[in-house]
C-alpha atoms as a PDB file:
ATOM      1  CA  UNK A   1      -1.845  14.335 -14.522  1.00  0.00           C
ATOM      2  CA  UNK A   2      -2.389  13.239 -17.967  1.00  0.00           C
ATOM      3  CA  UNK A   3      -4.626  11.818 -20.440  1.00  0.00           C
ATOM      4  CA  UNK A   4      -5.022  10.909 -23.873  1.00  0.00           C
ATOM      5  CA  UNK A   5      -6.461  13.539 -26.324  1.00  0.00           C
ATOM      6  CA  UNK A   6     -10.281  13.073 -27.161  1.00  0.00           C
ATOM      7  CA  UNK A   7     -11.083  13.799 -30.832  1.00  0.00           C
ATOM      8  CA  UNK A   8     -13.161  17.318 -31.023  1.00  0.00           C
ATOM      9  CA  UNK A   9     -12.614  18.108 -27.328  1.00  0.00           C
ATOM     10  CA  UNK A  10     -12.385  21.766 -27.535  1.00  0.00           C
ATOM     11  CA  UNK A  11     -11.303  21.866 -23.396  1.00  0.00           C
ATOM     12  CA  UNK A  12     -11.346  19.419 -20.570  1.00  0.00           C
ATOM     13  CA  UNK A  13     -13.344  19.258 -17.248  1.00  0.00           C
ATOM     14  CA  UNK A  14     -11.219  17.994 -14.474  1.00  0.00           C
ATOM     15  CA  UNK A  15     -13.035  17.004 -11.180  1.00  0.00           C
ATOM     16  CA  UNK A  16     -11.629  16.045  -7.770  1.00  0.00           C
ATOM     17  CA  UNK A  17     -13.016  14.546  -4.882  1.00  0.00           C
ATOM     18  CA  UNK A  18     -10.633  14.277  -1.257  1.00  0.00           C
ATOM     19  CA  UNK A  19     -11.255  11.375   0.114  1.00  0.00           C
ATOM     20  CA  UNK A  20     -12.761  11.313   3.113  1.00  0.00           C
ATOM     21  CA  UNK A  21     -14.028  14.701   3.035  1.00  0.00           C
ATOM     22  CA  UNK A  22     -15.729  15.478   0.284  1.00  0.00           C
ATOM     23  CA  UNK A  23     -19.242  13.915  -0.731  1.00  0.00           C
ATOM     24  CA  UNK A  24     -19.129  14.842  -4.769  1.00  0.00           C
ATOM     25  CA  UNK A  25     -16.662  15.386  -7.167  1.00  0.00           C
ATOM     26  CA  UNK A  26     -16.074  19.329  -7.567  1.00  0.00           C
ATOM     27  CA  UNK A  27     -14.886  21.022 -10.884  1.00  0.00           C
ATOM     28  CA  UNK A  28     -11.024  21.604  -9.676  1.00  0.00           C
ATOM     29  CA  UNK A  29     -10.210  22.726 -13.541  1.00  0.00           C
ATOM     30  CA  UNK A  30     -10.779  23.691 -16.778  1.00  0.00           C
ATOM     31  CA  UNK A  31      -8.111  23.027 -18.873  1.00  0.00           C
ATOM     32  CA  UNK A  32      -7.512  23.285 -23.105  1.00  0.00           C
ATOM     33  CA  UNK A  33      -4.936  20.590 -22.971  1.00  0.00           C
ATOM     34  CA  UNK A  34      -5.039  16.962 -22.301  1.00  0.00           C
ATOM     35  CA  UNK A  35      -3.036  17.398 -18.864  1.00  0.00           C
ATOM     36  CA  UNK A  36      -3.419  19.339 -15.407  1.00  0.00           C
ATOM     37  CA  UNK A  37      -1.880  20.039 -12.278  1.00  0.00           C
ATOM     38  CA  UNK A  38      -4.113  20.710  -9.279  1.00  0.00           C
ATOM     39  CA  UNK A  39      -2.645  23.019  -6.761  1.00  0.00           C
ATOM     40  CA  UNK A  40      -3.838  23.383  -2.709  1.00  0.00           C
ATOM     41  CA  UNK A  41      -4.303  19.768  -2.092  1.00  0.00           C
ATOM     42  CA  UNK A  42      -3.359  18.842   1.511  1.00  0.00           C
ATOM     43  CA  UNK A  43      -0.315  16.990   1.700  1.00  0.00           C
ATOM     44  CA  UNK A  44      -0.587  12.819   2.686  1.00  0.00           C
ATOM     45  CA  UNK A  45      -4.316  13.254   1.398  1.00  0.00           C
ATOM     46  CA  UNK A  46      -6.020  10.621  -1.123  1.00  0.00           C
ATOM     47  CA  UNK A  47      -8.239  12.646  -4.088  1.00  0.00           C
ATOM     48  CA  UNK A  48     -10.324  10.926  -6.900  1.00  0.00           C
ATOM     49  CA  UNK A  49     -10.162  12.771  -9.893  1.00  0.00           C
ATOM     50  CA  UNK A  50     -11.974  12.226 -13.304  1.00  0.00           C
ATOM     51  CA  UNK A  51     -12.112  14.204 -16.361  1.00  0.00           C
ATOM     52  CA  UNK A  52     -14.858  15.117 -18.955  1.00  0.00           C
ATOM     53  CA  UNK A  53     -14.572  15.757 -22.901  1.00  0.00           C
ATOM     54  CA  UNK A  54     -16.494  19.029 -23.802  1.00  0.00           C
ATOM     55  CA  UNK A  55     -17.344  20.878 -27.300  1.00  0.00           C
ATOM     56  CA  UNK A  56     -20.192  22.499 -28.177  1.00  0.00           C
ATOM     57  CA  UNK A  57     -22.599  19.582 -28.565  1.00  0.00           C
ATOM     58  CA  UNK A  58     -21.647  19.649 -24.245  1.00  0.00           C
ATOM     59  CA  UNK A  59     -19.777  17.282 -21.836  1.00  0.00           C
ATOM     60  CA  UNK A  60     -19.015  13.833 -22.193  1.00  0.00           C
ATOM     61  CA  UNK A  61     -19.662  11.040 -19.773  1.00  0.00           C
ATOM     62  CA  UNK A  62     -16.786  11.135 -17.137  1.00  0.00           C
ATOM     63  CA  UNK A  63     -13.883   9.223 -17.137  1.00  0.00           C
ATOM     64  CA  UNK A  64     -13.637   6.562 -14.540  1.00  0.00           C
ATOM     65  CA  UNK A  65     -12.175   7.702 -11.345  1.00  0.00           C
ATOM     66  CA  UNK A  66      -8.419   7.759 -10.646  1.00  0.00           C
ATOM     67  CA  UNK A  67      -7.547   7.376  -6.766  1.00  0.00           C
ATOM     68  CA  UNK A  68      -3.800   9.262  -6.454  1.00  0.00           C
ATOM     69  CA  UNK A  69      -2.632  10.496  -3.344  1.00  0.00           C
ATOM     70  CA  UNK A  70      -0.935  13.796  -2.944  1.00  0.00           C
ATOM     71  CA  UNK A  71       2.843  13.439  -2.085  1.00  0.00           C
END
């Protein structure tokens, strides 16, 4: 996944959530790009995922939640 690049981001908070299984969004990732891959998601499933700016004034607000589903 992708996303576009937020202006003094200094690293990125990605957060997943399988649907159906899980009641919060979890950190999955910290990334220092504006893209990730999240590995050991079950095949067929559906996962939200939303991402967070952060620098050292802290974390943004999150993203609004993408619904994929894992292929």
């Amino acid at each position: 996944m992708d996303w576009a690049d937020t202006p003094r981001a200094e690293r990125y908070h990605v957060y997943k959530q399988l649907v159906g299984t899980d009641a919060d969004f979890v950190l999955a990732a910290t990334v220092y790009d504006s893209d990730a891959t999240l590995a050991d998601l079950p095949s067929g499933a559906a996962v939200r995922v939303k991402v967070t700016a952060v620098n050292e004034a802290g974390e943004s607000q999150p993203s609004g939640a993408q619904e994929v589903a894992v292929g």
